[in-house]
Protein backbone atom coordinates (compact mmCIF):
# COMPACT_ATOMS: atom_id res chain seq x y z
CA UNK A 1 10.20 -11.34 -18.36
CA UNK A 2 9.96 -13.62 -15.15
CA UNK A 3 8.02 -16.56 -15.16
CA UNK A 4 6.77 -18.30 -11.86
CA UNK A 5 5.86 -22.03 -11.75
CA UNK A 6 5.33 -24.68 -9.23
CA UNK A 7 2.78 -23.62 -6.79
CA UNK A 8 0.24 -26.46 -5.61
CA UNK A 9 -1.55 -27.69 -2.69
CA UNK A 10 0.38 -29.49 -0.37
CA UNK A 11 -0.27 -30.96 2.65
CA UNK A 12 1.51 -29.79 6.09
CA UNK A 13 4.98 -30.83 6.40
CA UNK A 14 5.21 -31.30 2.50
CA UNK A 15 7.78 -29.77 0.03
CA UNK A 16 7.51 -27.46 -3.08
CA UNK A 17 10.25 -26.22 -5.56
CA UNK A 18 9.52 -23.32 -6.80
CA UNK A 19 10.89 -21.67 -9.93
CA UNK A 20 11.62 -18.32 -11.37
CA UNK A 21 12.40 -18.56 -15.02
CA UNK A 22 13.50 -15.14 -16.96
CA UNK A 23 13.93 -14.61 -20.93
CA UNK A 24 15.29 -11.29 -22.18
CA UNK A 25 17.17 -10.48 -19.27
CA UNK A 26 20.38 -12.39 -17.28
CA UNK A 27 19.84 -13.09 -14.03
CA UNK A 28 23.22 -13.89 -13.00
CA UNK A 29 23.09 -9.98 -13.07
CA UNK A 30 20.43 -9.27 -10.71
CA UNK A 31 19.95 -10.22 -6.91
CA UNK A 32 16.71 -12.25 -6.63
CA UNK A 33 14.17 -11.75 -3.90
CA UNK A 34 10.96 -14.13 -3.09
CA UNK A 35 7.89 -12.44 -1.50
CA UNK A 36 4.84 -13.84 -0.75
CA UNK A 37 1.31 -11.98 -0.16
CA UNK A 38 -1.29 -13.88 2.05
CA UNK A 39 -5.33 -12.98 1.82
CA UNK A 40 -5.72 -10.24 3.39
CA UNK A 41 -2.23 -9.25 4.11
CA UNK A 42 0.37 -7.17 2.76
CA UNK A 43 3.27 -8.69 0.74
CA UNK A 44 6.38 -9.30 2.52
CA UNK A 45 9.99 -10.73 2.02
CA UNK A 46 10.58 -14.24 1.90
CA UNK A 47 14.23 -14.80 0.82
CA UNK A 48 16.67 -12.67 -1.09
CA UNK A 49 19.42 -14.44 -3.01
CA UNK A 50 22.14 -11.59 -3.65
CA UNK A 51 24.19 -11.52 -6.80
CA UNK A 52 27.45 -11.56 -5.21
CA UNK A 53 27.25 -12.05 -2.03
CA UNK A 54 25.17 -15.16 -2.45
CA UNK A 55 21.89 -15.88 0.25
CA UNK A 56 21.02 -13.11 2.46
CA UNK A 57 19.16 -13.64 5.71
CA UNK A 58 15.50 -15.05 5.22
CA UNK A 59 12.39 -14.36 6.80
CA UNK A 60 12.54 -15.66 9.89
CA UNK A 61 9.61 -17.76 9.96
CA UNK A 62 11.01 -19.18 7.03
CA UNK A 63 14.65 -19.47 7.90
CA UNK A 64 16.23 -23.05 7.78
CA UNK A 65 12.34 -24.89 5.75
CA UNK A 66 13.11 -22.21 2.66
CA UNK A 67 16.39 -22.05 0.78
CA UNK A 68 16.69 -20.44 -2.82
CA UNK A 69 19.75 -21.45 -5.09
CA UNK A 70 20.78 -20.05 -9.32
CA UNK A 71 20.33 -23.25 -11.54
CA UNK A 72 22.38 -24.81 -13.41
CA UNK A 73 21.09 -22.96 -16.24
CA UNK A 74 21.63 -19.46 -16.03
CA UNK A 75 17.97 -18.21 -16.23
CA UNK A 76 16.14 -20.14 -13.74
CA UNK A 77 16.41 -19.29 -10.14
CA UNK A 78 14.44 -21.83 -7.04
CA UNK A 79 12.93 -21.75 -4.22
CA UNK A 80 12.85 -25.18 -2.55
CA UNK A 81 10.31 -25.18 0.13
CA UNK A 82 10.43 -27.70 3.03
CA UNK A 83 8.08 -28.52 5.69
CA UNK A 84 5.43 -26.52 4.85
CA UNK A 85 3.05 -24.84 7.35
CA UNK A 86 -0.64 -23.70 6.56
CA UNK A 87 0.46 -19.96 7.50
CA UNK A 88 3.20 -20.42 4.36
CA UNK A 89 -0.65 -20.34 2.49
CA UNK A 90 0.03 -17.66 -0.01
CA UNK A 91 0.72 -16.30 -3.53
CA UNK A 92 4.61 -16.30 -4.05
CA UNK A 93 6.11 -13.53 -6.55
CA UNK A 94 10.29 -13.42 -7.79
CA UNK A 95 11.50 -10.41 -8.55
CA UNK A 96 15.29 -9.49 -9.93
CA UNK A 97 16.82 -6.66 -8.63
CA UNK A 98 19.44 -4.46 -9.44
CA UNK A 99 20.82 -4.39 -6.50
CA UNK A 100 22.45 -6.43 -3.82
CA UNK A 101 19.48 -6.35 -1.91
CA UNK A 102 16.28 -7.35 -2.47
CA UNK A 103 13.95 -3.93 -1.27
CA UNK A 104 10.31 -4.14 -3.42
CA UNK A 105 11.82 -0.56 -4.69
CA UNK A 106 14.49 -1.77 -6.40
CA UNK A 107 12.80 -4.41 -8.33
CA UNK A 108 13.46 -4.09 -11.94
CA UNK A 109 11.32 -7.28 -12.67
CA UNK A 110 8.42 -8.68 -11.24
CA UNK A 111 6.66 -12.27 -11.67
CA UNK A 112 3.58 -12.84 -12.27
CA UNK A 113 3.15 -15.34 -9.17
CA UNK A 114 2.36 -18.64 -8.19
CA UNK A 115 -0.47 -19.86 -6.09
CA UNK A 116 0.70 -22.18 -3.09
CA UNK A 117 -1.75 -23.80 -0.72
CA UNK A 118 -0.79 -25.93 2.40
CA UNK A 119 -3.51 -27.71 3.78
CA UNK A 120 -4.85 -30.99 5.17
């Protein structure tokens, strides 16, 4: 139902997009979160774009390099990804929620994920 694309290797201070395609369900109707899971680590919050109140507060370490927007289409949601840091090094998931916020237990719909690397 959710489709991830555009991970790669990039090199520190680069820029990914990120997308989060759905078929079979409207996202328009769902708040989306980001989360990403490092090696070794436990998943965690990245950025949660609410479905009315529009961008809630990122992950700090994130805040102001990582901004997620709807596209112009109505399934695809992004996550444009600026000035990337090797410790942003993970595997990044989208999930659509039924709610206005994005908690991992209220995700109706989780991608598969994308690979990102950021290293010299």
């Amino acid at each position: 139902q959710l489709v991830e694309s555009g991970g790669d290797l990039v090199q520190p201070g680069g820029s990914l997009r990120l997308s989060c395609a759905a078929s079979g369900i409207s996202l328009d109707r769902y708040s989306i979160g980001w989360f990403r899971q490092a090696p070794g680590k436990e998943r965690e919050a990245v950025s949660c774009l609410r479905r009315f109140a529009g961008r809630a507060r990122d992950l700090n370490s994130v805040e102001d390099r990582f901004t997620s927007a709807r596209g112009n289409a109505k399934n695809t949601v992004y996550l444009q990804m600026n000035s990337l840091k090797p410790e942003d090094t993970a595997v990044y998931y989208c999930a659509a929620h039924n709610a206005e916020e994005c908690e991992e237990s209220s995700a109706s719909y989780w991608g598969q994920g994308t690979q990102v690397t950021v290293s010299s």
